[in-house]
C-alpha atoms as a PDB file:
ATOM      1  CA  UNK A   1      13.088 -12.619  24.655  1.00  0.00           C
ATOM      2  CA  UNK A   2      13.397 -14.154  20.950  1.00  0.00           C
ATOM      3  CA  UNK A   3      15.814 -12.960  18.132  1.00  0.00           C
ATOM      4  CA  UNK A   4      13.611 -12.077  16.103  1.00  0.00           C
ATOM      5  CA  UNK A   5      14.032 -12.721  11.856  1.00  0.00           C
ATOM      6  CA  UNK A   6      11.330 -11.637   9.431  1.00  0.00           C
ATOM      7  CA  UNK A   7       9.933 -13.810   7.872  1.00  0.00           C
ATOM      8  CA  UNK A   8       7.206 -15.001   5.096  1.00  0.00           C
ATOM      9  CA  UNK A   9       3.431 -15.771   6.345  1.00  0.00           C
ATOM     10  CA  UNK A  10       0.997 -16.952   3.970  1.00  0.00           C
ATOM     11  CA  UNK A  11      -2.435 -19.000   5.198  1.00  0.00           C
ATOM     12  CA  UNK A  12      -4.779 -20.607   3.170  1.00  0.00           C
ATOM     13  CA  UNK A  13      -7.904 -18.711   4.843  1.00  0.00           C
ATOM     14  CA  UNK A  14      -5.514 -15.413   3.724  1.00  0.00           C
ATOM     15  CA  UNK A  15      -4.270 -15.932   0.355  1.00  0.00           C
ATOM     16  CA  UNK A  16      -8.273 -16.867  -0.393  1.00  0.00           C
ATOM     17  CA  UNK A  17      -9.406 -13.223   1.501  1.00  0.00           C
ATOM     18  CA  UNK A  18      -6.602 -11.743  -0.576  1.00  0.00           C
ATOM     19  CA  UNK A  19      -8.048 -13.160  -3.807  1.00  0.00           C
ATOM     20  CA  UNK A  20     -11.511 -12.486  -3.319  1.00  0.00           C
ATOM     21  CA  UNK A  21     -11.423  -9.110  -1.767  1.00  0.00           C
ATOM     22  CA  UNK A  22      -8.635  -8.088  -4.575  1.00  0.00           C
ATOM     23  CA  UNK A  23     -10.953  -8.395  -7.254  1.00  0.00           C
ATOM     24  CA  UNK A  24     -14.354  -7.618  -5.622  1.00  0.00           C
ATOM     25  CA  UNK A  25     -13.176  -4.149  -3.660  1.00  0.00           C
ATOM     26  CA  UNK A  26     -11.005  -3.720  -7.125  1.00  0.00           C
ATOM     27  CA  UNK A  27     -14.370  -3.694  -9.685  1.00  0.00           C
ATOM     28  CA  UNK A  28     -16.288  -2.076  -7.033  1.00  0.00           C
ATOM     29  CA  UNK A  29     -14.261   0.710  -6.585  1.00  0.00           C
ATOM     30  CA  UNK A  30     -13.770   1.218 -10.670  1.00  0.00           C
ATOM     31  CA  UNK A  31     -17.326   0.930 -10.902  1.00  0.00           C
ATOM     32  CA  UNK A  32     -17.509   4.373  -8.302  1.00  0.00           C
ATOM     33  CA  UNK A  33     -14.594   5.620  -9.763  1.00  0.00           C
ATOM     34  CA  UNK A  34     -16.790   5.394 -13.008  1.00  0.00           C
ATOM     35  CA  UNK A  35     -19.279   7.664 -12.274  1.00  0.00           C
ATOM     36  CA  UNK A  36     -16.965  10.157 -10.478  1.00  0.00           C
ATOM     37  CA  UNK A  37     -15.370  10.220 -14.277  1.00  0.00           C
ATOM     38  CA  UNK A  38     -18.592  11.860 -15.345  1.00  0.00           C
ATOM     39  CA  UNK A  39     -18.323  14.788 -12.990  1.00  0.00           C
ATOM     40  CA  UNK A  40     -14.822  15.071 -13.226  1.00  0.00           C
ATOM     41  CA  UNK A  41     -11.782  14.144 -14.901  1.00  0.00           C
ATOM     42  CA  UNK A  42      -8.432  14.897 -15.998  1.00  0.00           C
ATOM     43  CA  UNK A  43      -6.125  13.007 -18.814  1.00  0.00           C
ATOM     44  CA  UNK A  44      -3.823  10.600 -16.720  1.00  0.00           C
ATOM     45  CA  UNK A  45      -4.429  12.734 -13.664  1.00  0.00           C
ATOM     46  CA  UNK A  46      -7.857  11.057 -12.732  1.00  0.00           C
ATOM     47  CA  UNK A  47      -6.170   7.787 -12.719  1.00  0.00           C
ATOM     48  CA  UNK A  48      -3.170   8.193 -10.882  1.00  0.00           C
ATOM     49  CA  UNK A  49      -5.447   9.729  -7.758  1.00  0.00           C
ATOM     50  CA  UNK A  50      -8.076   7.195  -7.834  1.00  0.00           C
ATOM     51  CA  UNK A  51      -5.477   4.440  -8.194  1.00  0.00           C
ATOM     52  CA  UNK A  52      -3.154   5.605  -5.378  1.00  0.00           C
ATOM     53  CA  UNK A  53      -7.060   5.956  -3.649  1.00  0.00           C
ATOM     54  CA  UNK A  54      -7.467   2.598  -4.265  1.00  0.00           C
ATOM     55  CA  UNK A  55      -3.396   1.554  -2.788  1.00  0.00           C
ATOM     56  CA  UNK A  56      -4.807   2.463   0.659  1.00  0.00           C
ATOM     57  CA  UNK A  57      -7.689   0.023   0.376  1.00  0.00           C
ATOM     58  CA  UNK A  58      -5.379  -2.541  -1.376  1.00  0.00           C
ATOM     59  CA  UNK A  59      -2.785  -1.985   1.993  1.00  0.00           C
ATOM     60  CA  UNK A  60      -5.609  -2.750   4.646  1.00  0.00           C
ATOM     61  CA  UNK A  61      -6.271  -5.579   2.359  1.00  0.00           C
ATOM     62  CA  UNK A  62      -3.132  -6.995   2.416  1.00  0.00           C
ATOM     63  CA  UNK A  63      -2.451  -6.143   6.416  1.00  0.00           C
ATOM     64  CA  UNK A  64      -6.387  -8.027   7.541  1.00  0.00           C
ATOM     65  CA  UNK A  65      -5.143 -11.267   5.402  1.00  0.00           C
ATOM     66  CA  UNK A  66      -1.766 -11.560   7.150  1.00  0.00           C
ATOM     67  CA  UNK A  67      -0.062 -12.088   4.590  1.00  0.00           C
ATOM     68  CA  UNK A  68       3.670 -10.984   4.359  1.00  0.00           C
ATOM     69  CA  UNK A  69       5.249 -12.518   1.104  1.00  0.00           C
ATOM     70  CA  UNK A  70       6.425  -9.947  -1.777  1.00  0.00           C
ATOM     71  CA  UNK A  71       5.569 -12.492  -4.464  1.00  0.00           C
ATOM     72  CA  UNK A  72       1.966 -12.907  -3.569  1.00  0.00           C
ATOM     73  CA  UNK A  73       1.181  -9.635  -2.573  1.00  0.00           C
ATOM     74  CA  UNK A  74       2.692  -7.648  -6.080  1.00  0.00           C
ATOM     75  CA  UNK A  75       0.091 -10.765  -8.038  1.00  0.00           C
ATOM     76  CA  UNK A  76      -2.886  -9.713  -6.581  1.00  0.00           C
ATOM     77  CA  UNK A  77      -2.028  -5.929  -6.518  1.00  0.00           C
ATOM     78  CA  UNK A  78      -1.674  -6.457 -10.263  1.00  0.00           C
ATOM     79  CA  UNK A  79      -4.878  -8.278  -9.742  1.00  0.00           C
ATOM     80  CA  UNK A  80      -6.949  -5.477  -8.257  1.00  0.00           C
ATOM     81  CA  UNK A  81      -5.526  -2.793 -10.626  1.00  0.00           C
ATOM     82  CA  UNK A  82      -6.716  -4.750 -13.486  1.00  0.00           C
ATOM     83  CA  UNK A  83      -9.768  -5.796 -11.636  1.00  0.00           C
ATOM     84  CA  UNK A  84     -10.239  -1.983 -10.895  1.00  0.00           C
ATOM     85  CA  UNK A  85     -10.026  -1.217 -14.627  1.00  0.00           C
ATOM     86  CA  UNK A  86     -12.455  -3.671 -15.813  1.00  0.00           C
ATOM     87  CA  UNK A  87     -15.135  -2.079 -13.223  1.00  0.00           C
ATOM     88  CA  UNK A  88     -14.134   1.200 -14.667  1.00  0.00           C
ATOM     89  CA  UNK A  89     -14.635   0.701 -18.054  1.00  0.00           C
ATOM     90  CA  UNK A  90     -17.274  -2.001 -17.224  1.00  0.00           C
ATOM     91  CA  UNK A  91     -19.837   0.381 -16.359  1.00  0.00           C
ATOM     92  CA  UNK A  92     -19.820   2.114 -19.542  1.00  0.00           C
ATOM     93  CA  UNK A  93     -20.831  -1.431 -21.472  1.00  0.00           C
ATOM     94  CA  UNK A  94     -23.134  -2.390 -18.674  1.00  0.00           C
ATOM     95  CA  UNK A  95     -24.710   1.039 -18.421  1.00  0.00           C
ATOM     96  CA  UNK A  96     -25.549   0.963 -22.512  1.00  0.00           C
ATOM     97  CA  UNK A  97     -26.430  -2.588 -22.139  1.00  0.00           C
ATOM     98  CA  UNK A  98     -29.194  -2.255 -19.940  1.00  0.00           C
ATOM     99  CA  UNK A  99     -30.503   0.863 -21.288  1.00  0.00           C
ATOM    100  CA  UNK A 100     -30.422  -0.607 -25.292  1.00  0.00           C
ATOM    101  CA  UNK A 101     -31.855  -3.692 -24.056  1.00  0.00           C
ATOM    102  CA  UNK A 102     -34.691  -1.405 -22.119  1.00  0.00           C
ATOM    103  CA  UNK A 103     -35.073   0.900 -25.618  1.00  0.00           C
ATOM    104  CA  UNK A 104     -35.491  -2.399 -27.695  1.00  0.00           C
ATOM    105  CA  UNK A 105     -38.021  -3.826 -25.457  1.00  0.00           C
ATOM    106  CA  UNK A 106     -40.068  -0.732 -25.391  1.00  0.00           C
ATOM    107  CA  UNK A 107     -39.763   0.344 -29.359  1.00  0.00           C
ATOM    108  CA  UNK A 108     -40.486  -2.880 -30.551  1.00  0.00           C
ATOM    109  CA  UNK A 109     -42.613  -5.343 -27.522  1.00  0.00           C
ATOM    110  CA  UNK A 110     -39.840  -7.757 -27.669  1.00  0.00           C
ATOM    111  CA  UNK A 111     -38.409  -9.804 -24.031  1.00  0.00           C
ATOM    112  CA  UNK A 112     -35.521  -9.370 -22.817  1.00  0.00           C
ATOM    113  CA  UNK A 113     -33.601 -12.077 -23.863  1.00  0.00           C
ATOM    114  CA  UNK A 114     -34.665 -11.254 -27.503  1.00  0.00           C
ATOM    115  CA  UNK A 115     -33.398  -7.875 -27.117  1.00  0.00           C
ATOM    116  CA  UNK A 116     -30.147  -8.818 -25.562  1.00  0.00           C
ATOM    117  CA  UNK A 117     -29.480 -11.245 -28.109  1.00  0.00           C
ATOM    118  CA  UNK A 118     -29.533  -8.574 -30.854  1.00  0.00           C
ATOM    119  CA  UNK A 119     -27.879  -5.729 -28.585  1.00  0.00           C
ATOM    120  CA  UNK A 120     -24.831  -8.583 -28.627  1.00  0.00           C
ATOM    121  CA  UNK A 121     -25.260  -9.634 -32.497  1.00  0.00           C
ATOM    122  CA  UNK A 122     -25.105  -6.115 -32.923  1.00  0.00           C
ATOM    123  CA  UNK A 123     -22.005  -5.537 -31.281  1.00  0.00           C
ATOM    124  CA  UNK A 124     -20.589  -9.106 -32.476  1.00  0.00           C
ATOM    125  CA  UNK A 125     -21.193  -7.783 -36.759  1.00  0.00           C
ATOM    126  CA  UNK A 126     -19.869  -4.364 -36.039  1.00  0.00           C
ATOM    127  CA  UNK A 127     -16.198  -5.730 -34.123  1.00  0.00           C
ATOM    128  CA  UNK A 128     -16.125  -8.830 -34.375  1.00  0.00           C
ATOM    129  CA  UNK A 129     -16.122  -9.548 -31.031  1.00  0.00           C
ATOM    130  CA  UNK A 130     -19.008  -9.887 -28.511  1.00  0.00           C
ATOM    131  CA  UNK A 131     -19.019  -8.613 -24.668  1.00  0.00           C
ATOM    132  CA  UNK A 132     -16.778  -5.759 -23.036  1.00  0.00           C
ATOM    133  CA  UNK A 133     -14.101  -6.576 -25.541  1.00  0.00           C
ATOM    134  CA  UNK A 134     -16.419  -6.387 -28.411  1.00  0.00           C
ATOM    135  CA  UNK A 135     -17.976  -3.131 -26.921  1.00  0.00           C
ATOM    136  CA  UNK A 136     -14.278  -1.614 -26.048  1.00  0.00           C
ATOM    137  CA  UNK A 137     -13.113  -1.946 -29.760  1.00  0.00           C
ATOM    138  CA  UNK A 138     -16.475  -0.307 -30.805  1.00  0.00           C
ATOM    139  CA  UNK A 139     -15.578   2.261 -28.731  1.00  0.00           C
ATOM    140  CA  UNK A 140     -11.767   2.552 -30.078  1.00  0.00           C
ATOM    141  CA  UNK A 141     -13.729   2.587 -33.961  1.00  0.00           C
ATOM    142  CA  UNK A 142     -15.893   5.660 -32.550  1.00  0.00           C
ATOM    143  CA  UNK A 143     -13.041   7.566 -31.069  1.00  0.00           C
ATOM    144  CA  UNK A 144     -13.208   8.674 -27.714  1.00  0.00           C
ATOM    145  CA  UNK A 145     -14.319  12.206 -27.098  1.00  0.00           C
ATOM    146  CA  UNK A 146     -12.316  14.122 -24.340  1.00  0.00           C
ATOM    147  CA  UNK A 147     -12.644  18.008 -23.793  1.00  0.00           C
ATOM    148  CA  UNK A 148     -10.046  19.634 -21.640  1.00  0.00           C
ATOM    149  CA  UNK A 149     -10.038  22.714 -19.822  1.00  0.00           C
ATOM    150  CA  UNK A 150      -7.227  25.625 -19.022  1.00  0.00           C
ATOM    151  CA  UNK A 151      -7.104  27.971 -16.732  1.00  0.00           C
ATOM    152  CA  UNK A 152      -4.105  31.225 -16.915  1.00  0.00           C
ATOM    153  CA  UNK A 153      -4.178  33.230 -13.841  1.00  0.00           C
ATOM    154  CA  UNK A 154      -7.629  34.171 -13.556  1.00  0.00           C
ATOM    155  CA  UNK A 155      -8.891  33.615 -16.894  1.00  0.00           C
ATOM    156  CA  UNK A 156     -10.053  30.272 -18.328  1.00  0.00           C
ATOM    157  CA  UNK A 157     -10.080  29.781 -21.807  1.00  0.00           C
ATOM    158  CA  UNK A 158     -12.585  28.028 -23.899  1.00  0.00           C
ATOM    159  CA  UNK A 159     -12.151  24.676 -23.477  1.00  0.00           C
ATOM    160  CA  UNK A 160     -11.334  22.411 -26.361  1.00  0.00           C
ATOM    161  CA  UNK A 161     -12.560  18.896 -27.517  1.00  0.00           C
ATOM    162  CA  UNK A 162     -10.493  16.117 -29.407  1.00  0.00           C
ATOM    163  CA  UNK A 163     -11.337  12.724 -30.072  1.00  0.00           C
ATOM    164  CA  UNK A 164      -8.841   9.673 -29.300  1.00  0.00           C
ATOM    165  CA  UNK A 165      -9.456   6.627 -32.443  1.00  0.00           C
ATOM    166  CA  UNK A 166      -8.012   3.312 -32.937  1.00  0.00           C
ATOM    167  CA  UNK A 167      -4.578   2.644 -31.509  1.00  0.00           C
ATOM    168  CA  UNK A 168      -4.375   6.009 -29.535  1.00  0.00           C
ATOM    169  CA  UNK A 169      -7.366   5.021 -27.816  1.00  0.00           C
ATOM    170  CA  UNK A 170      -5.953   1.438 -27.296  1.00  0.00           C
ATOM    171  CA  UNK A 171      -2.521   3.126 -25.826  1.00  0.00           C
ATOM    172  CA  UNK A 172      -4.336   5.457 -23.488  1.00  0.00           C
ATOM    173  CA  UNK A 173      -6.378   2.800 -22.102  1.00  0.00           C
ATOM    174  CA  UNK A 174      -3.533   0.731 -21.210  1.00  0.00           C
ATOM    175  CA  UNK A 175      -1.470   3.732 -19.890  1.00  0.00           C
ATOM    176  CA  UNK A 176      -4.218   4.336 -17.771  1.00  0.00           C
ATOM    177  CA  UNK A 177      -4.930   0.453 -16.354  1.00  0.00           C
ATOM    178  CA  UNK A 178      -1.275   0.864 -16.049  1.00  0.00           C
ATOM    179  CA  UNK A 179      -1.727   3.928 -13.467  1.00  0.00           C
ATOM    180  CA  UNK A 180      -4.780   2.607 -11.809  1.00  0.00           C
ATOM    181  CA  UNK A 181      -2.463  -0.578 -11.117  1.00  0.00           C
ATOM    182  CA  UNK A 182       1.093   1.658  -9.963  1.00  0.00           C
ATOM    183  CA  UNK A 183       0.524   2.676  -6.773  1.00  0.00           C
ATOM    184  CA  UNK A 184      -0.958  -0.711  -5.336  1.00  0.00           C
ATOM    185  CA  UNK A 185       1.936  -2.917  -6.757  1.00  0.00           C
ATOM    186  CA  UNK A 186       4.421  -0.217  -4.884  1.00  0.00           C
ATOM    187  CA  UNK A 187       2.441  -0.979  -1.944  1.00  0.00           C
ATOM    188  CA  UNK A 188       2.807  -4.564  -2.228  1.00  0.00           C
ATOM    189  CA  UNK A 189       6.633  -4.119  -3.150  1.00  0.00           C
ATOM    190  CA  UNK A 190       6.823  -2.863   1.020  1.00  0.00           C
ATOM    191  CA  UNK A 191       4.700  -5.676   2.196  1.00  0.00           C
ATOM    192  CA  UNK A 192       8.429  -6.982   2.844  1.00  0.00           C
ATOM    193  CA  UNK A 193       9.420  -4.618   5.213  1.00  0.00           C
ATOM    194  CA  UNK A 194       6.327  -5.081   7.594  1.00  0.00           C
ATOM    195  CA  UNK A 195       7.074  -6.976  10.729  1.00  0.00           C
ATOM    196  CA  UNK A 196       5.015  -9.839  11.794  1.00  0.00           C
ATOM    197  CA  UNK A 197       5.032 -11.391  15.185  1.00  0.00           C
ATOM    198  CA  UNK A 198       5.954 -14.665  14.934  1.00  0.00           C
ATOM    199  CA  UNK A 199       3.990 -16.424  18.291  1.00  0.00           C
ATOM    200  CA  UNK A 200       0.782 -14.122  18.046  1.00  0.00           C
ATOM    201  CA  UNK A 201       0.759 -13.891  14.129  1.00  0.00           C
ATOM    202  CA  UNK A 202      -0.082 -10.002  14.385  1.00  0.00           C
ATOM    203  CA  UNK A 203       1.690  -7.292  12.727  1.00  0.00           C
ATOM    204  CA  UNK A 204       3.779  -4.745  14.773  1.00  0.00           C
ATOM    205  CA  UNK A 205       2.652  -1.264  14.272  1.00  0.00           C
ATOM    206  CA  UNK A 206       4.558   0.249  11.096  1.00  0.00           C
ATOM    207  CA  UNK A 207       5.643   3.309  13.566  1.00  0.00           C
ATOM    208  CA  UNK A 208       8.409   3.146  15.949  1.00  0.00           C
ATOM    209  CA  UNK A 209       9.483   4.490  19.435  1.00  0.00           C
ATOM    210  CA  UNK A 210      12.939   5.507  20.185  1.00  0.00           C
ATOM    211  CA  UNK A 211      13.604   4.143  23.666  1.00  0.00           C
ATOM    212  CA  UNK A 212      16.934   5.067  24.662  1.00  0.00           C
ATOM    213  CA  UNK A 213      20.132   5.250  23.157  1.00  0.00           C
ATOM    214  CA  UNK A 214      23.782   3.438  24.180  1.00  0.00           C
ATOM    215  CA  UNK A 215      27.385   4.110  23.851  1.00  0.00           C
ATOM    216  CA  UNK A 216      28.880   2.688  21.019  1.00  0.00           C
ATOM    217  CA  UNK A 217      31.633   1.085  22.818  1.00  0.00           C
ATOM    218  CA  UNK A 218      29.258  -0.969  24.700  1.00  0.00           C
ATOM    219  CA  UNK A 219      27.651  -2.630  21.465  1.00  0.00           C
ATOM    220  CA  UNK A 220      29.057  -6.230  22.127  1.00  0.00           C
ATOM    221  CA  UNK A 221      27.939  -6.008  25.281  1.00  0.00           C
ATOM    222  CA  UNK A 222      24.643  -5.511  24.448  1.00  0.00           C
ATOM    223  CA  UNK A 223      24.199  -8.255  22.072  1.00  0.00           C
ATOM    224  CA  UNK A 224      25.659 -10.640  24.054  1.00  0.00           C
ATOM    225  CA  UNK A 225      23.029  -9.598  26.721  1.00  0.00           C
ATOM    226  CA  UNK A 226      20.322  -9.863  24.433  1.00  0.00           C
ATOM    227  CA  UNK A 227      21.218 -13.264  23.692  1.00  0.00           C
ATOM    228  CA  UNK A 228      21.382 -14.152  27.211  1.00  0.00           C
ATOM    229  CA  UNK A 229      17.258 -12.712  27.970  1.00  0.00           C
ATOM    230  CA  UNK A 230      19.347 -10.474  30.607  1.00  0.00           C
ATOM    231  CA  UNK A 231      16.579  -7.995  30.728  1.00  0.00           C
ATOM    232  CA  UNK A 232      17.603  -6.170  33.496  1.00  0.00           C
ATOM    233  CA  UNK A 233      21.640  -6.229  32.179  1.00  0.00           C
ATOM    234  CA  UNK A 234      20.556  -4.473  28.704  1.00  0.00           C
ATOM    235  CA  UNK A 235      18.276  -1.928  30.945  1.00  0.00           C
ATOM    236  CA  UNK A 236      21.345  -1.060  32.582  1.00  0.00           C
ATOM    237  CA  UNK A 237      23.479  -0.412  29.419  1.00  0.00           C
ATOM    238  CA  UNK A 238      20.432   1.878  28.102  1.00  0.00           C
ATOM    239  CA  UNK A 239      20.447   5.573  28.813  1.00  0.00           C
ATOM    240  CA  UNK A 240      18.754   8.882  27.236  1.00  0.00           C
ATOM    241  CA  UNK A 241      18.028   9.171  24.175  1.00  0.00           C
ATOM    242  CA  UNK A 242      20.459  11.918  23.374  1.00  0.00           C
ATOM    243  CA  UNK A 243      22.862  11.015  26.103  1.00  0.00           C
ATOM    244  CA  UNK A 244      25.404   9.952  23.703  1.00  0.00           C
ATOM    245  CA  UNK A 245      26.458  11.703  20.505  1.00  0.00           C
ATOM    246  CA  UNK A 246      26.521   9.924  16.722  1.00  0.00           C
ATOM    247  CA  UNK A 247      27.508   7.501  15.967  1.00  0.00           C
ATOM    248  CA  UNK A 248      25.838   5.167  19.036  1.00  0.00           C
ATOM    249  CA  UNK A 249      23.466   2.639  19.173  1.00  0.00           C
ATOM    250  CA  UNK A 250      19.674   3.415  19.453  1.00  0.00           C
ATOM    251  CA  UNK A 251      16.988   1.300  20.731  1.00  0.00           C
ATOM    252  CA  UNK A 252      13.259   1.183  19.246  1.00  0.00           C
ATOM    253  CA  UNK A 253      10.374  -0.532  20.329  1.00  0.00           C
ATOM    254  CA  UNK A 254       7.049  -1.070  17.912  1.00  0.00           C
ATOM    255  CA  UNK A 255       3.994  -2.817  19.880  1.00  0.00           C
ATOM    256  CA  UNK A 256       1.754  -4.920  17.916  1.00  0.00           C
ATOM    257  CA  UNK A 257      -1.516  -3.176  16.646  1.00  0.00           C
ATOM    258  CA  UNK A 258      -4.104  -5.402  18.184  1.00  0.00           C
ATOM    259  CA  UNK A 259      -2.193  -8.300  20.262  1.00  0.00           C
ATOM    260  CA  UNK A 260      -0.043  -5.897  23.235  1.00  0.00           C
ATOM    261  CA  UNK A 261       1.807  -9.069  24.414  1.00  0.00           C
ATOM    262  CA  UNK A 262       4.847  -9.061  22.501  1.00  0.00           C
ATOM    263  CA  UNK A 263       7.109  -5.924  21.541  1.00  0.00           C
ATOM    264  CA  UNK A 264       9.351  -5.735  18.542  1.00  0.00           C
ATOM    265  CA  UNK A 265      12.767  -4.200  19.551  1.00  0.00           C
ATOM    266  CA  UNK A 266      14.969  -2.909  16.869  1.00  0.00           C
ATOM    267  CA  UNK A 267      18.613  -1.854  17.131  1.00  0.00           C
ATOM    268  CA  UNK A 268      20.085   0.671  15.201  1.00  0.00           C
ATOM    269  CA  UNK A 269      23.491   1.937  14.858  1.00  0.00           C
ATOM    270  CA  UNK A 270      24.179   5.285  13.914  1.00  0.00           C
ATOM    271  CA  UNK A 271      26.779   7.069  11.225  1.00  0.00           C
ATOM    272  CA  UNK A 272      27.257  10.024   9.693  1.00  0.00           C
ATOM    273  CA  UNK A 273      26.779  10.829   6.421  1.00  0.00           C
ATOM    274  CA  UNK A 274      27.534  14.284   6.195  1.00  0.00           C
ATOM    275  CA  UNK A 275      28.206  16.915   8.998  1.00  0.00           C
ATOM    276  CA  UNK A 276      24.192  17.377   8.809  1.00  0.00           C
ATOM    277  CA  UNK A 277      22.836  13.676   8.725  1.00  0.00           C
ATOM    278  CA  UNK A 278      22.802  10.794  10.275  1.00  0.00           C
ATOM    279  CA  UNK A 279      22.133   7.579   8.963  1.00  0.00           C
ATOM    280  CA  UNK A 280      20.549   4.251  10.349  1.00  0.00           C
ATOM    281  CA  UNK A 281      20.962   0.775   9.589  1.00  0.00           C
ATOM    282  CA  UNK A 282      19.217  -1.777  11.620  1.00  0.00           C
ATOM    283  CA  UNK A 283      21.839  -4.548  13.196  1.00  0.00           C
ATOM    284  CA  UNK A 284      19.228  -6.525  15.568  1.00  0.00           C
ATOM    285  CA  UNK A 285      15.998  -7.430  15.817  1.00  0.00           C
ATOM    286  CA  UNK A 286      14.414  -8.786  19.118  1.00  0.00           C
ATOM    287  CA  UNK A 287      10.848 -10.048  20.382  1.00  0.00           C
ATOM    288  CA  UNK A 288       9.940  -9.600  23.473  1.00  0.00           C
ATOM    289  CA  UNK A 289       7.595 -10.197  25.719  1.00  0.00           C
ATOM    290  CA  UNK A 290       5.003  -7.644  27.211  1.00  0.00           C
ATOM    291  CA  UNK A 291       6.654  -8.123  30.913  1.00  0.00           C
ATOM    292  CA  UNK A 292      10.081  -8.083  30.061  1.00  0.00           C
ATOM    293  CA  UNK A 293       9.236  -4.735  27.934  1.00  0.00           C
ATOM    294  CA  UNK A 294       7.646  -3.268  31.339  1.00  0.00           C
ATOM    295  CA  UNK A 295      11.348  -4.093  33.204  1.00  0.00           C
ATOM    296  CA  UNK A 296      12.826  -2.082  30.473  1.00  0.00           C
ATOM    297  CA  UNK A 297      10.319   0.669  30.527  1.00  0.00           C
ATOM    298  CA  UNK A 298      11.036   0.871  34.573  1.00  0.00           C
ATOM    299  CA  UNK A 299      14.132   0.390  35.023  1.00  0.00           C
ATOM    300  CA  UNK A 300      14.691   3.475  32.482  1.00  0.00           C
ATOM    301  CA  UNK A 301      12.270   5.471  34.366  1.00  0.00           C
ATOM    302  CA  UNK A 302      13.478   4.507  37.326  1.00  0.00           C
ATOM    303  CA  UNK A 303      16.714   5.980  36.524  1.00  0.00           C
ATOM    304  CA  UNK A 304      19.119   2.938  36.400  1.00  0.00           C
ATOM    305  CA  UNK A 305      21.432   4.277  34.532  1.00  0.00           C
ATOM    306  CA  UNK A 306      23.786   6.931  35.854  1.00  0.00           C
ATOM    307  CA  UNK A 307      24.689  10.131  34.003  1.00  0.00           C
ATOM    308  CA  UNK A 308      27.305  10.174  31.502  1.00  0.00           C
ATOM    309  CA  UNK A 309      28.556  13.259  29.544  1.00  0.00           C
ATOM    310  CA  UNK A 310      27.683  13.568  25.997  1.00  0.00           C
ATOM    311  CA  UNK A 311      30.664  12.593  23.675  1.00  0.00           C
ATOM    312  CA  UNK A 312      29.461  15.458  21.195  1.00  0.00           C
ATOM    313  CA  UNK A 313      26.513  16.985  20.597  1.00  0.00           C
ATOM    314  CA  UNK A 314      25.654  16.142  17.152  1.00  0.00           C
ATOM    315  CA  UNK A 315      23.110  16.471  15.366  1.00  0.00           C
ATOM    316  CA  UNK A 316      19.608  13.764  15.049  1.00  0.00           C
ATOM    317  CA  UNK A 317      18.624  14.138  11.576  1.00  0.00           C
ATOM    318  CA  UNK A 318      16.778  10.758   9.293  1.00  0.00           C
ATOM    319  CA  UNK A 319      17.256  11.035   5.543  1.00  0.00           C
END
């Protein structure tokens, strides 16, 4: 049995699967959330989903590396949002690359390289600029068409076109990087509160398992236990989970999601907030190992402890 603090974990071999995979899986999935856009898509709306889409992806990411550091994990979720965005509006500039460079070619028998040279001069004279930017401020010049559609109970009106030029175009295109990005960096902004087990270097599951509960009174006890590894003394100090009414101290375990051999225990002590809800606030955190869990587990089930009455019945409610 350890005391267990959290702590930051960064690797080499995981900060380089957190780079790579950040902006790969980021311009792969703007380059499918691309041609979703052509069968569907709503102002601001279409962003925020795929992007909060995209924060589950981003969250496995993050979880495989083992990485648990706030810092590193909000710069590459910035990282893949932008990395998303450039595959979304990449395809666009890629799609009317290819298929200029293919119309050239066939109109007038020239190779390719020819005809990409002049699809890019072309771009280059009209903006100024050459590549995606060159092609995005082309697109800004020729305003960006976008019809929207309204429904009112059961009738849907005609729907109606307007075109977005210039600087509007500009602002909605960073307003929308900006929501493809959100949801990920919120994601990352958690990575704190993940638990990672220090020996096996494997994260304990995010969802936790109320043991058991104990009296209040006996909270220095307890501790003191804990930090003498006296298993079997802390089994005996543990009883039902509603044996004692708020506020008490509550026992949780979380098991590690592919590595069973150690066992996060968390304890909580109770308040009340109101006459409706109770509050929690972690006060320990222990590690423990998978046969010192099991003397828990059976001792409990075994019924070591011996029936107390409830102090008050009180309710169990989590804000």
């Amino acid at each position: 049995m350890k005391h267990y603090t959290p702590q930051n974990h960064t690797s080499f071999p995981g900060i380089l699967l957190l780079a790579s995979g950040s902006v790969v899986l980021g311009l792969v999935i703007g380059g499918l959330a691309y041609y979703i856009s052509t069968l569907i898509y709503l102002l601001f709306v279409f962003a925020l989903i795929i992007g909060s889409m995209a924060a589950i992806v981003y969250s496995k990411l993050l979880r495989f590396s083992k990485t648990r550091n706030r810092v590193i994990a909000l710069v590459f979720a910035l990282i893949f949002g932008v990395s998303l965005a450039l595959g979304f509006y990449g395809m666009p500039y890629l799609a009317t690359r290819t298929q200029t460079i293919s119309f050239l070619q066939e109109r007038y028998g020239i190779d390719h390289a020819t005809a990409a040279k002049e699809f890019d001069v072309s771009i280059t004279s009209m903006t100024g600029r050459s590549g995606l930017w060159g092609f995005m401020k082309y697109r800004a010049q020729e305003g960006e068409e976008i019809t929207t559609y309204l429904a009112i109970g059961y009738a849907v009106l005609p729907p109606s076109t307007f075109s977005m030029k210039n600087g509007i175009a500009w602002l909605y295109w960073f307003a929308e990087t900006i929501l493809f990005c959100a949801t990920s960096v919120f994601v990352a902004s958690e990575s704190g509160t993940f638990y990672l087990s220090h020996s096996q270097k494997d994260w304990f599951q995010t969802r936790s398992t109320q043991i058991g509960s104990v009296s209040l009174d006996d909270k220095s006890i307890l501790l003191s236990r804990l930090s003498a590894n006296d298993v079997p003394g802390v089994a005996d100090l543990i009883f039902d989970e509603d044996r004692f009414g708020h506020p008490r101290i509550e026992i949780y375990s979380q098991l590690g999601e592919k590595q069973k051999e150690e066992v996060l225990l968390s304890i909580k002590q109770t308040y009340r907030k109101d006459a409706r809800i109770v509050k929690r606030v972690i006060i320990d955190l222990w590690e423990v190992a998978e046969n010192e869990y099991y003397i828990l587990q059976n001792r409990l089930q075994n019924g070591a402890a011996s029936a107390i009455p409830v102090e008050e019945p009180g309710l169990d409610n989590n804000e």
